[in-house]
PDB file of N, CA and C in Angstrom:
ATOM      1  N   UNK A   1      53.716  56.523 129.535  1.00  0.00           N
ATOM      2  CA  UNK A   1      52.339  56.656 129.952  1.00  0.00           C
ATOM      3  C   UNK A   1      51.427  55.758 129.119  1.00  0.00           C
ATOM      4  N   UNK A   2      51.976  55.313 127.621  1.00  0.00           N
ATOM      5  CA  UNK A   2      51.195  55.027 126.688  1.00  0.00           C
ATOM      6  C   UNK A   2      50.958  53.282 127.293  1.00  0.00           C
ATOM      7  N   UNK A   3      52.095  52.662 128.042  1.00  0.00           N
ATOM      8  CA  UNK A   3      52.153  51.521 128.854  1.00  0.00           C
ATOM      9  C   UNK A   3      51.313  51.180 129.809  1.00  0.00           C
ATOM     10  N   UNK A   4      51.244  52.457 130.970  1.00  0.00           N
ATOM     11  CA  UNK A   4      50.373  52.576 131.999  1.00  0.00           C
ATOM     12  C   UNK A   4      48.915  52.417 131.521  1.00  0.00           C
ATOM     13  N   UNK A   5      48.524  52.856 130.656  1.00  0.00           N
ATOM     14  CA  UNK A   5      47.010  52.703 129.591  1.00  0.00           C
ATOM     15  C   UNK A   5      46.837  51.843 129.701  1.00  0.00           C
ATOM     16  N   UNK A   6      47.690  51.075 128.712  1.00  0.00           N
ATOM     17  CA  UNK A   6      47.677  49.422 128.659  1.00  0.00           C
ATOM     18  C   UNK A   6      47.476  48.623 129.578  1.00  0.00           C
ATOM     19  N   UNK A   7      48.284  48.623 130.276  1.00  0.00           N
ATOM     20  CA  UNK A   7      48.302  47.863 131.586  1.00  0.00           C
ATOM     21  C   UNK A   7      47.166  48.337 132.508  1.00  0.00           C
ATOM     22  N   UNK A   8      46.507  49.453 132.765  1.00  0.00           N
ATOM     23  CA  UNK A   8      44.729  49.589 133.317  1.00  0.00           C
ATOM     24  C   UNK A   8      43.857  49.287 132.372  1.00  0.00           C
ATOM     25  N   UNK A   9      44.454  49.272 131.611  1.00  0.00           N
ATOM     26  CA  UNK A   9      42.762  48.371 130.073  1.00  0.00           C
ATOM     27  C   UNK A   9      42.963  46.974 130.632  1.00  0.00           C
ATOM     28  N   UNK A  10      44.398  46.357 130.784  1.00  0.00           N
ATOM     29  CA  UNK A  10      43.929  45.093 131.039  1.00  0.00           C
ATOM     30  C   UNK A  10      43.405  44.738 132.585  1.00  0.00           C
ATOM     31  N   UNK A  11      43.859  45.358 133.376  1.00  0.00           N
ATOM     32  CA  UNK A  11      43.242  45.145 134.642  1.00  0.00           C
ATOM     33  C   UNK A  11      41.867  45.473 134.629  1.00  0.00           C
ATOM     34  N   UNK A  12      41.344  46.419 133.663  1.00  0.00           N
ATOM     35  CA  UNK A  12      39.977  46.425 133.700  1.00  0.00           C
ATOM     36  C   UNK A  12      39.525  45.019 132.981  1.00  0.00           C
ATOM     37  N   UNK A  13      39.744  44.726 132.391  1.00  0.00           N
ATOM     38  CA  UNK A  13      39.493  43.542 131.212  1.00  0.00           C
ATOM     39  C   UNK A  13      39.532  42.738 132.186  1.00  0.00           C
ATOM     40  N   UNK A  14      40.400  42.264 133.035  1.00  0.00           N
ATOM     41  CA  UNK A  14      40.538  41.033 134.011  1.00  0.00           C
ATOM     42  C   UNK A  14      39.563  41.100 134.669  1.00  0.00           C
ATOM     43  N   UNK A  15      39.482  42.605 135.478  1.00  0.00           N
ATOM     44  CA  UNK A  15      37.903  42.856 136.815  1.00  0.00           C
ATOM     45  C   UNK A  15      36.789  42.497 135.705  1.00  0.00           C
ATOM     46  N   UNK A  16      36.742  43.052 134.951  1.00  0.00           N
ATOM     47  CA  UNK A  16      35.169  43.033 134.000  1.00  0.00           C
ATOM     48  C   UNK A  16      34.714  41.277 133.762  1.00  0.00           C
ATOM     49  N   UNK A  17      36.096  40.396 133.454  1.00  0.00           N
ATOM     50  CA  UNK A  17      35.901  39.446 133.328  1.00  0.00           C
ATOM     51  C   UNK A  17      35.691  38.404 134.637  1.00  0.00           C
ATOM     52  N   UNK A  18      36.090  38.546 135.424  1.00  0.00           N
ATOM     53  CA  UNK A  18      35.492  38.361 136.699  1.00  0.00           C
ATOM     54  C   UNK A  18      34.262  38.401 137.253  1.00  0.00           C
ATOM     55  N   UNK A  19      34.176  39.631 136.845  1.00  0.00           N
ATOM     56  CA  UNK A  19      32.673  39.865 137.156  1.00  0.00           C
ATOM     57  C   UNK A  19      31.505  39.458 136.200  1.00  0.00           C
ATOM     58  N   UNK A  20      31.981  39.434 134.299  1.00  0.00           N
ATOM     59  CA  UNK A  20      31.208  38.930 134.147  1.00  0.00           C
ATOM     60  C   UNK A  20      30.869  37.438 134.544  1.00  0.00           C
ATOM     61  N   UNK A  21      32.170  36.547 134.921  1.00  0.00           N
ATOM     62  CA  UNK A  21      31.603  35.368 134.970  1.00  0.00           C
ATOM     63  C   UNK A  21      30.582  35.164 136.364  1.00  0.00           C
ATOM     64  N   UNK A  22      30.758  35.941 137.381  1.00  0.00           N
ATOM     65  CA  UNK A  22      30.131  35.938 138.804  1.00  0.00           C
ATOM     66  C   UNK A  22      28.747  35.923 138.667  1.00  0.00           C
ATOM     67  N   UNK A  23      27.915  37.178 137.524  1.00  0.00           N
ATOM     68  CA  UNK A  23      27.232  37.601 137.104  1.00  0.00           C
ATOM     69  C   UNK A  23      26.499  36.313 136.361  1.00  0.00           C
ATOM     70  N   UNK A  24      27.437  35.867 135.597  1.00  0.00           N
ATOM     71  CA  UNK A  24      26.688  34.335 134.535  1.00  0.00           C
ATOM     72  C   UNK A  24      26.178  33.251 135.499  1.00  0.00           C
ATOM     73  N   UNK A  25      27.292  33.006 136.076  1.00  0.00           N
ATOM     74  CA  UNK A  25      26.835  32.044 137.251  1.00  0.00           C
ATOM     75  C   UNK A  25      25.685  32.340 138.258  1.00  0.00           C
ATOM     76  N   UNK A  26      25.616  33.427 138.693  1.00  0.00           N
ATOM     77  CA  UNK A  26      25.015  33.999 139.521  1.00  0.00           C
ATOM     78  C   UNK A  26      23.019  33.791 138.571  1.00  0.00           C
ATOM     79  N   UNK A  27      23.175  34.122 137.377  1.00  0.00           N
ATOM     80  CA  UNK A  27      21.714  34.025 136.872  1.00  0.00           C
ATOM     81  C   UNK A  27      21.618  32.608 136.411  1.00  0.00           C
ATOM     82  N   UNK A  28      22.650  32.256 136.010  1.00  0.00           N
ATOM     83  CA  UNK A  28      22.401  30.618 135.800  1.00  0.00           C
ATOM     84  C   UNK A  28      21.273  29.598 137.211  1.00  0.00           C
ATOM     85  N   UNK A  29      22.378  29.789 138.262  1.00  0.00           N
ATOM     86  CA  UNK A  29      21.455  29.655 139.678  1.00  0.00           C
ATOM     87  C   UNK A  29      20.664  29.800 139.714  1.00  0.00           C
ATOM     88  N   UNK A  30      20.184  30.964 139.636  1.00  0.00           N
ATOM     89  CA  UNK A  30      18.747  31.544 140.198  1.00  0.00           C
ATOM     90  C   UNK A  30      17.947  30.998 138.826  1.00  0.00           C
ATOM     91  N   UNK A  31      18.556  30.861 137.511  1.00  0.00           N
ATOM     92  CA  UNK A  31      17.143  30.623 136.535  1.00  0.00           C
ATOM     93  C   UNK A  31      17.184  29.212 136.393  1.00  0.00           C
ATOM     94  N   UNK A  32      18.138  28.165 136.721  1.00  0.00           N
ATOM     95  CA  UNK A  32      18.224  26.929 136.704  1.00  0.00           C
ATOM     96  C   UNK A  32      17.530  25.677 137.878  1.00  0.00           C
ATOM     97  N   UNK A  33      17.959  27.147 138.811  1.00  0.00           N
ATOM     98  CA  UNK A  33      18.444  26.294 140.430  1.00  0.00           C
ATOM     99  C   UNK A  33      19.435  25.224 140.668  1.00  0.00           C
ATOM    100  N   UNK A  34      20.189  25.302 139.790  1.00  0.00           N
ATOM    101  CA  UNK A  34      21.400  24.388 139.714  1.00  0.00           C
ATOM    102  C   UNK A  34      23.203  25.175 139.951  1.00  0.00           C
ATOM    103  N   UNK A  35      23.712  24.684 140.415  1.00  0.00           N
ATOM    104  CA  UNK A  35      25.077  25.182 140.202  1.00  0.00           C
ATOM    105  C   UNK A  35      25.692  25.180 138.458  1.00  0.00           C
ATOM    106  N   UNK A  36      26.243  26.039 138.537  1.00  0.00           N
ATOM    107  CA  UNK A  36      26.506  26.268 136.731  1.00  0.00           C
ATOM    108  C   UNK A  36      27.326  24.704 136.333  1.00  0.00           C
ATOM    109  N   UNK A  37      27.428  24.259 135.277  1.00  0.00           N
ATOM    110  CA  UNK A  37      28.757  22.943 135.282  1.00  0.00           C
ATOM    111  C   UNK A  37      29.889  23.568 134.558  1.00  0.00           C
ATOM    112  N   UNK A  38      30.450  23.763 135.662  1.00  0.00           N
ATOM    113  CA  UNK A  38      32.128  24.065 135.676  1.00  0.00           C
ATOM    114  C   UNK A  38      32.986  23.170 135.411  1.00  0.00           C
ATOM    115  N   UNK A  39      32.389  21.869 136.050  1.00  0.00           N
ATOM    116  CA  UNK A  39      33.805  20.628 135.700  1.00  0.00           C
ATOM    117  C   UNK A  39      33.850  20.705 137.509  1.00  0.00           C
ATOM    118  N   UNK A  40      33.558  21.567 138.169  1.00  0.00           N
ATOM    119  CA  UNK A  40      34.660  21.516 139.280  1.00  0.00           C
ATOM    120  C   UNK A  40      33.405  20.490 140.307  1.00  0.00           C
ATOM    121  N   UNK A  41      32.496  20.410 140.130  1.00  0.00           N
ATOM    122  CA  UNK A  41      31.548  19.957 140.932  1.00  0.00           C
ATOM    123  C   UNK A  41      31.029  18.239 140.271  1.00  0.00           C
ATOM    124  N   UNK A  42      31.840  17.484 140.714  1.00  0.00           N
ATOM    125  CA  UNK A  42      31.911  16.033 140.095  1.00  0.00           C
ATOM    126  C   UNK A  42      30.643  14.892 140.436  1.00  0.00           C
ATOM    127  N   UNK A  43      30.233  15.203 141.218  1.00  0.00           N
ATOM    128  CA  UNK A  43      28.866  14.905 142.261  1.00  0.00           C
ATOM    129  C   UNK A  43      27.743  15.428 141.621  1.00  0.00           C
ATOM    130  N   UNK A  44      27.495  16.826 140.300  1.00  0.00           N
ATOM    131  CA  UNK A  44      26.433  17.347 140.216  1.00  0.00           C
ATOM    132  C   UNK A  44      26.427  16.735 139.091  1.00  0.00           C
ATOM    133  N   UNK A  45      25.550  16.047 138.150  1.00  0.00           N
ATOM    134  CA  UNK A  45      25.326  15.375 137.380  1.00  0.00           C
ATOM    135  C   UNK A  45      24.583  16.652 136.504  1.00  0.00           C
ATOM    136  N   UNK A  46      25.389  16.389 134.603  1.00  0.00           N
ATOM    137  CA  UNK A  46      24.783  17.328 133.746  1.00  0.00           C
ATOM    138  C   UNK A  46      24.463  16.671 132.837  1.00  0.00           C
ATOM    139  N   UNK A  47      23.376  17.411 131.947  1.00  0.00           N
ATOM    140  CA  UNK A  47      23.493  17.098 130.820  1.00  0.00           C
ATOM    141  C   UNK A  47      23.975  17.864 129.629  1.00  0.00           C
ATOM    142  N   UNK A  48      24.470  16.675 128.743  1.00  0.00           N
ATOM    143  CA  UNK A  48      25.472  17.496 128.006  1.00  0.00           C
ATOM    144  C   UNK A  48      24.349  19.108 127.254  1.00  0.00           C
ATOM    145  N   UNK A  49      23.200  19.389 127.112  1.00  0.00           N
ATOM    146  CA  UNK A  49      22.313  20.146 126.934  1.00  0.00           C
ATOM    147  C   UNK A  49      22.848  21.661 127.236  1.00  0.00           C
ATOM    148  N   UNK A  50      22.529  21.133 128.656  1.00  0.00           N
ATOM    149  CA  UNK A  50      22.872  22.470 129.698  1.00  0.00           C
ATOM    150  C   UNK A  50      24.246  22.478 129.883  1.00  0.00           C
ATOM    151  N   UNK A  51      25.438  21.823 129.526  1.00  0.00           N
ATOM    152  CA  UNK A  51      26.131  22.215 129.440  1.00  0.00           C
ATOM    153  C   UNK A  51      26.962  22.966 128.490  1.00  0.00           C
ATOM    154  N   UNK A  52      26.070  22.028 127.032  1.00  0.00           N
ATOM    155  CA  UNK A  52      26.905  23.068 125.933  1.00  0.00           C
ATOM    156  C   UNK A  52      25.897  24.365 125.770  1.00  0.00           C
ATOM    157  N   UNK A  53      24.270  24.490 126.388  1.00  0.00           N
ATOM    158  CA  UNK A  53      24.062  26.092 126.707  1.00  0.00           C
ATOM    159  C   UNK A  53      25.099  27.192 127.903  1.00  0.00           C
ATOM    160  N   UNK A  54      25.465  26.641 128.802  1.00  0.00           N
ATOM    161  CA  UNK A  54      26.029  27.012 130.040  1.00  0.00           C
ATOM    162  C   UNK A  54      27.760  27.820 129.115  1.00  0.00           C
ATOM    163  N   UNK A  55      27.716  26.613 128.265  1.00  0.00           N
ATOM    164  CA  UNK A  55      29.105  27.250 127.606  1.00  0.00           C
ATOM    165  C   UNK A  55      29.129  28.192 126.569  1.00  0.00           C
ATOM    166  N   UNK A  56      27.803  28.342 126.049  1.00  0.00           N
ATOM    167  CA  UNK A  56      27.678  28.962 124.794  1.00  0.00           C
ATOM    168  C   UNK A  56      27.227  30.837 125.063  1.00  0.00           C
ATOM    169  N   UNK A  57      26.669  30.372 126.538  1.00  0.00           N
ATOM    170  CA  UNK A  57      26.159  31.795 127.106  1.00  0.00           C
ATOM    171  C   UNK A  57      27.392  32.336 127.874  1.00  0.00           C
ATOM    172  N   UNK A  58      28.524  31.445 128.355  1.00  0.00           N
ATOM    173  CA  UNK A  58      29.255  32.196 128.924  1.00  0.00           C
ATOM    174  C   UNK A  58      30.631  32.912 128.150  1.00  0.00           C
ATOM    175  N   UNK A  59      31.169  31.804 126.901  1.00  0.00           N
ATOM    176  CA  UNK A  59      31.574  32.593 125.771  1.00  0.00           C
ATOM    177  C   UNK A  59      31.025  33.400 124.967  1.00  0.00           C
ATOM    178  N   UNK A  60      29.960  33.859 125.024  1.00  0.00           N
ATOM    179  CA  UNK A  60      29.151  35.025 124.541  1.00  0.00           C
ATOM    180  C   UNK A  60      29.460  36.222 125.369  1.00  0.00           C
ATOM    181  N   UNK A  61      28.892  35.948 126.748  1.00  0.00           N
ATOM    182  CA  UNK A  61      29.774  37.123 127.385  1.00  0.00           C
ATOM    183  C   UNK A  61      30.860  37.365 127.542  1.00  0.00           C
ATOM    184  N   UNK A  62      31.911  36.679 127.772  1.00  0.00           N
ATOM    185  CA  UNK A  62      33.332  36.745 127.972  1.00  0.00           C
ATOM    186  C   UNK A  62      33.610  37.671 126.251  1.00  0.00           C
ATOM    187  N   UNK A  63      33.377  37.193 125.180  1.00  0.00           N
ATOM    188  CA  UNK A  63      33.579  37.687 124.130  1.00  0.00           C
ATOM    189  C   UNK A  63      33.074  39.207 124.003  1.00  0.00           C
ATOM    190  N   UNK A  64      32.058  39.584 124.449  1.00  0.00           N
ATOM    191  CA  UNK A  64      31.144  40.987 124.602  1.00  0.00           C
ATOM    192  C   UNK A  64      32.382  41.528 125.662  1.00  0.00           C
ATOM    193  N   UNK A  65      32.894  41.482 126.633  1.00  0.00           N
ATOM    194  CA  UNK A  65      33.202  41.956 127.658  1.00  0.00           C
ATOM    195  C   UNK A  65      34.997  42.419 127.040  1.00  0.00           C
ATOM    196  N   UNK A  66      35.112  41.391 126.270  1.00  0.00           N
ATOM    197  CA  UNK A  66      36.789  41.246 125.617  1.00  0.00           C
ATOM    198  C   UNK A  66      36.991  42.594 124.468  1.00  0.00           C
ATOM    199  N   UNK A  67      35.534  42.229 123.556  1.00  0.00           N
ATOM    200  CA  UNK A  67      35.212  43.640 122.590  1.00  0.00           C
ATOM    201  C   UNK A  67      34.934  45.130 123.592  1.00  0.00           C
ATOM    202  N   UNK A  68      34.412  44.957 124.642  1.00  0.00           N
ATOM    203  CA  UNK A  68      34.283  46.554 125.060  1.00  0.00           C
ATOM    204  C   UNK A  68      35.311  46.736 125.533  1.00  0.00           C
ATOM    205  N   UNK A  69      35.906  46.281 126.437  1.00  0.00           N
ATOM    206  CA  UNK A  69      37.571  46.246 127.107  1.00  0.00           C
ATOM    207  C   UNK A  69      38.101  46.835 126.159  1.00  0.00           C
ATOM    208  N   UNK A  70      38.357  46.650 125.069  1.00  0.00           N
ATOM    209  CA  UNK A  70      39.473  46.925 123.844  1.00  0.00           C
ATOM    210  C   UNK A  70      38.958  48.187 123.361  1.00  0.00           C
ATOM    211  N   UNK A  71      37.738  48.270 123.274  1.00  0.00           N
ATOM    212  CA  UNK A  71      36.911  49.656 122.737  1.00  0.00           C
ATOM    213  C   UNK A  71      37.639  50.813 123.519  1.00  0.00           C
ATOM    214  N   UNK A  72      37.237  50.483 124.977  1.00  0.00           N
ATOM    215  CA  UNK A  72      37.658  51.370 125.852  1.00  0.00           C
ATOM    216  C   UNK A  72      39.236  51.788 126.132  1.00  0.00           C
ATOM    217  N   UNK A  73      40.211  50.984 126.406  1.00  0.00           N
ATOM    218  CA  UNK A  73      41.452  51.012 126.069  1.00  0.00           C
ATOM    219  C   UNK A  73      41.724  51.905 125.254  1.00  0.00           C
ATOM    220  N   UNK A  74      41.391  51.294 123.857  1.00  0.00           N
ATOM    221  CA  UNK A  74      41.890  52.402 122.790  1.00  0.00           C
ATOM    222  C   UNK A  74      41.336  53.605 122.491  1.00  0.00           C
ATOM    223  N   UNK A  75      39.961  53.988 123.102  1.00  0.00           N
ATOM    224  CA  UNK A  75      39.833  55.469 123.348  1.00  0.00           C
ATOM    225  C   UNK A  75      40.399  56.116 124.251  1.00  0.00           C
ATOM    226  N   UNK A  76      40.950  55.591 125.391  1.00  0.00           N
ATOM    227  CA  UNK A  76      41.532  56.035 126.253  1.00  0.00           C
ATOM    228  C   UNK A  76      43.347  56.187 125.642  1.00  0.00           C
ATOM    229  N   UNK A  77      43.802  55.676 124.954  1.00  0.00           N
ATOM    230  CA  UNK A  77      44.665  56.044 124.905  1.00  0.00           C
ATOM    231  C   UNK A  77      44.853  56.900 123.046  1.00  0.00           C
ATOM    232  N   UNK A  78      43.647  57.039 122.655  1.00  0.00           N
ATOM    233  CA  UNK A  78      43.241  58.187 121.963  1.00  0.00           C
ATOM    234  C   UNK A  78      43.175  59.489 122.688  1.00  0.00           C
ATOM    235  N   UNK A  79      42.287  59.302 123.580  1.00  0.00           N
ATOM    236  CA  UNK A  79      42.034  60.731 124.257  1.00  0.00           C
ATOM    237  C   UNK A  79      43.355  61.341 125.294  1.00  0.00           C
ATOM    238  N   UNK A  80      44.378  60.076 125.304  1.00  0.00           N
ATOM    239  CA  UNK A  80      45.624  60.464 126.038  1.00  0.00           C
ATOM    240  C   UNK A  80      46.238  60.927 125.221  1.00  0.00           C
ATOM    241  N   UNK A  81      46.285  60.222 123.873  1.00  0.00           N
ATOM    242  CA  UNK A  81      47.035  61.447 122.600  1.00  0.00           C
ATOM    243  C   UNK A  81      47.078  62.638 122.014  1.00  0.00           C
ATOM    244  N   UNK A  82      45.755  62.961 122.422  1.00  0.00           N
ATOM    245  CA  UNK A  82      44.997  63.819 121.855  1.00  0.00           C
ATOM    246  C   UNK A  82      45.538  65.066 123.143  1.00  0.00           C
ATOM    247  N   UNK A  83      45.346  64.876 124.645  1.00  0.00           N
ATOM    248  CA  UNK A  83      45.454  65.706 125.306  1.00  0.00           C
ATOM    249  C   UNK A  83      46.754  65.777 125.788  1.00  0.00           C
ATOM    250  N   UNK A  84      48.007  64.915 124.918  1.00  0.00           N
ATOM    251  CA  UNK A  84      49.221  65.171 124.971  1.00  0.00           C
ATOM    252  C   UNK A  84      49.577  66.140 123.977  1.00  0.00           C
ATOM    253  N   UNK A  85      49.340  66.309 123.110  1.00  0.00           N
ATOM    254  CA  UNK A  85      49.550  66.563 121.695  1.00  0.00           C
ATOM    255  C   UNK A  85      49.241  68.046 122.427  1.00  0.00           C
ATOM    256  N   UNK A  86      47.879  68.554 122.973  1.00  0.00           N
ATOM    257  CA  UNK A  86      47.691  69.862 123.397  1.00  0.00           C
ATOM    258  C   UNK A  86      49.189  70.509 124.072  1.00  0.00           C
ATOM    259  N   UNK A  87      49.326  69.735 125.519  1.00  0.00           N
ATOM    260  CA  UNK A  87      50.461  69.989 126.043  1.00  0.00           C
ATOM    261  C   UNK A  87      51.404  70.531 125.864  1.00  0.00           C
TER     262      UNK A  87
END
């Protein structure tokens, strides 16, 4: 069971990270009016500015999102110990 934990912390960790990046991009747009620079859009011309902000805000979140993931995980498989141990 202590596996099964694991393995839904990281699927949460994966969704969370997903979403945070949807979320980054998503306000980048709307506060830029630009598409975020991904690399993937070769036609949108950046400057290196907005790009090393674009990168600095999105490893900020990815990092926030990586620390609660793990928070959560390991209370969860605290509180699975805890209510095994009752058992």
């Amino acid at each position: 069971m202590n596996l099964l934990i694991k393995l839904l912390g990281t699927g949460v960790s994966l969704g969370a990270g997903l979403a945070g990046t949807k979320l980054v991009n998503t306000i980048w747009e709307k506060t830029t009016g630009q598409k975020p620079p991904t690399g993937k859009h070769e036609d949108v011309p950046t400057s290196l500015r907005s790009a090393l902000t674009f990168a600095l805000i999105s490893a900020s979140v990815s990092a926030i999102i990586q620390v609660l993931a793990n928070r959560g995980t390991q209370r969860a498989i605290a509180r699975f110990a805890k209510t095994q141990d009752i058992v």
